[in-house]
C-alpha atoms as a PDB file:
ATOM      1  CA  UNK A   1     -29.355  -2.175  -5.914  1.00  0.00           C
ATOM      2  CA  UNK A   2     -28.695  -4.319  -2.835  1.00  0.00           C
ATOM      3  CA  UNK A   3     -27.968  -7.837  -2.607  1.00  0.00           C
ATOM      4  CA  UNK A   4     -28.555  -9.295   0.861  1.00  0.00           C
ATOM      5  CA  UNK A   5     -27.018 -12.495   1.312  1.00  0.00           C
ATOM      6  CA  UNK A   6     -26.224 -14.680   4.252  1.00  0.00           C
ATOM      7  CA  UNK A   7     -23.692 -17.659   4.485  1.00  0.00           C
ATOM      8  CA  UNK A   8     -23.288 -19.923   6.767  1.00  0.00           C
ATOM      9  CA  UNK A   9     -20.340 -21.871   6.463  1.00  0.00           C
ATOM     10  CA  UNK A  10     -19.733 -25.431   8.415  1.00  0.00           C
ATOM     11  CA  UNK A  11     -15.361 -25.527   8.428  1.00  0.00           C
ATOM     12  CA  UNK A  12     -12.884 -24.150  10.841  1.00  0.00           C
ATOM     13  CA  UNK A  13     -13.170 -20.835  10.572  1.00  0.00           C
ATOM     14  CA  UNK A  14      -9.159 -20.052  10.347  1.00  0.00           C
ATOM     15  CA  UNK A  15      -9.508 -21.821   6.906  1.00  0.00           C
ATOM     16  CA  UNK A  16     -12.943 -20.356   6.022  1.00  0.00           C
ATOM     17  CA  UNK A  17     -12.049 -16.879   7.006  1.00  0.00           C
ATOM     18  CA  UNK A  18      -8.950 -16.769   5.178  1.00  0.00           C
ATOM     19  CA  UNK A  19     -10.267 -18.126   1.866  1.00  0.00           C
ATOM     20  CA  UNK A  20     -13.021 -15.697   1.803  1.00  0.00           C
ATOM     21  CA  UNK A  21     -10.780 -12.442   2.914  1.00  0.00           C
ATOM     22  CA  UNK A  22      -8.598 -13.471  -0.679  1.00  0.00           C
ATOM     23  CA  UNK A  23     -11.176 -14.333  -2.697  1.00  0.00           C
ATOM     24  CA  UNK A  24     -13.570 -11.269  -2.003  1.00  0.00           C
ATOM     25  CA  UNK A  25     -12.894  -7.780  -3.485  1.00  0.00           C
ATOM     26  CA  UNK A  26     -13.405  -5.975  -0.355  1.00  0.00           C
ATOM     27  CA  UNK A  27     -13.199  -2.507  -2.603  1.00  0.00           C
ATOM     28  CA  UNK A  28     -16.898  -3.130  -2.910  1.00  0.00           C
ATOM     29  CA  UNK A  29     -18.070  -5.222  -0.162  1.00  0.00           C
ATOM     30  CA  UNK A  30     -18.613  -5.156   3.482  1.00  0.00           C
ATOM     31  CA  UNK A  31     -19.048  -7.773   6.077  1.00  0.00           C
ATOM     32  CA  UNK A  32     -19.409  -8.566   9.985  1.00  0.00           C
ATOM     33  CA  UNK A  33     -17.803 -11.017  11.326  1.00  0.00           C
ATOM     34  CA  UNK A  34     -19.261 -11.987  14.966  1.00  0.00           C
ATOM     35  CA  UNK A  35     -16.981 -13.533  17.788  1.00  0.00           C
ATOM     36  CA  UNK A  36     -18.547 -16.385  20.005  1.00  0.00           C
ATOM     37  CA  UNK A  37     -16.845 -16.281  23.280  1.00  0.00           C
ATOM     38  CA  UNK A  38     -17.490 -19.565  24.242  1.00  0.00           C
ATOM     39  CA  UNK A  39     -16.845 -21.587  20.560  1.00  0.00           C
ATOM     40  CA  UNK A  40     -14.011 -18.703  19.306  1.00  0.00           C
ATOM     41  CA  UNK A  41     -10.856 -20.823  18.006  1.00  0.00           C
ATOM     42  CA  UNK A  42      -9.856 -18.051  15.918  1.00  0.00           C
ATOM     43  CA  UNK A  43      -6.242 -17.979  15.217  1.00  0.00           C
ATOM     44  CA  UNK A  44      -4.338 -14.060  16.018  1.00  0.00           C
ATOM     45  CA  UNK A  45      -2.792 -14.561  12.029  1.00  0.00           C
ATOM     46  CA  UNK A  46      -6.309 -15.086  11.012  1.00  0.00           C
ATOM     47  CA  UNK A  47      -7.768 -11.906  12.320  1.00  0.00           C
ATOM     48  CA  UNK A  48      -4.890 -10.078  11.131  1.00  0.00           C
ATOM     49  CA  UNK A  49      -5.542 -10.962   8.020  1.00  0.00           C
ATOM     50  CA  UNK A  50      -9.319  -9.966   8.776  1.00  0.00           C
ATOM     51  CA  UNK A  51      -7.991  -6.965  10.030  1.00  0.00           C
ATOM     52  CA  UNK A  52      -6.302  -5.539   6.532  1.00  0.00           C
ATOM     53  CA  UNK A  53      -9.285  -6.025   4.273  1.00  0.00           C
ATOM     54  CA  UNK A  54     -10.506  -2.609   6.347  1.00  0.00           C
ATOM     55  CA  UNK A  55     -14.038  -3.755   5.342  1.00  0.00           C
ATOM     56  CA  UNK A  56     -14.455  -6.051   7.790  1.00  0.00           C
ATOM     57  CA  UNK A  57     -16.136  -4.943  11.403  1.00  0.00           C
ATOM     58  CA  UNK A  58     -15.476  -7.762  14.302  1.00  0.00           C
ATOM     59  CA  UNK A  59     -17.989  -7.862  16.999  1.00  0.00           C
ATOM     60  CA  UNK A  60     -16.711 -10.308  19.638  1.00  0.00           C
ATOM     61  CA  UNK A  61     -19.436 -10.876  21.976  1.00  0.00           C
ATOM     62  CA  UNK A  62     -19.514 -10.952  25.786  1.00  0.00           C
ATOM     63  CA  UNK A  63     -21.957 -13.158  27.634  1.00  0.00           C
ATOM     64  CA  UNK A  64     -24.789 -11.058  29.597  1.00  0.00           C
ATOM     65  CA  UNK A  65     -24.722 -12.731  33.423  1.00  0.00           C
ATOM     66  CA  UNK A  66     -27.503 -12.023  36.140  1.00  0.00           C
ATOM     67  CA  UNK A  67     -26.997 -12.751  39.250  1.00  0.00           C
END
């Protein structure tokens, strides 16, 4: 069966992301995590801790400009 669930959390995100990297089995769970260019205050420890769950895809998004 699958469970779709959404979350939005309102905290700084270096805090957020690393509580919910530790506190998630990520044996048996996926996630995206999407990149804002112009809000991102991500911290390079905090997506290396993303980066070893290996269940987590980062899409960092890049503003479409027309001239």
């Amino acid at each position: 069966m699958l469970k779709d669930k959404v979350t939005i959390i309102n905290e700084d995100c270096n805090i957020a992301l690393k509580s919910i990297c530790e506190d998630i089995n990520w044996n048996k769970n996926r996630a995206i995590l999407f990149l804002d260019p112009y809000t991102t205050e991500v911290e390079w420890n905090t997506l290396k801790i993303v980066a070893a769950t290996i269940a987590i895809d980062v899409w960092y998004l890049f503003p479409f400009l027309r001239n």
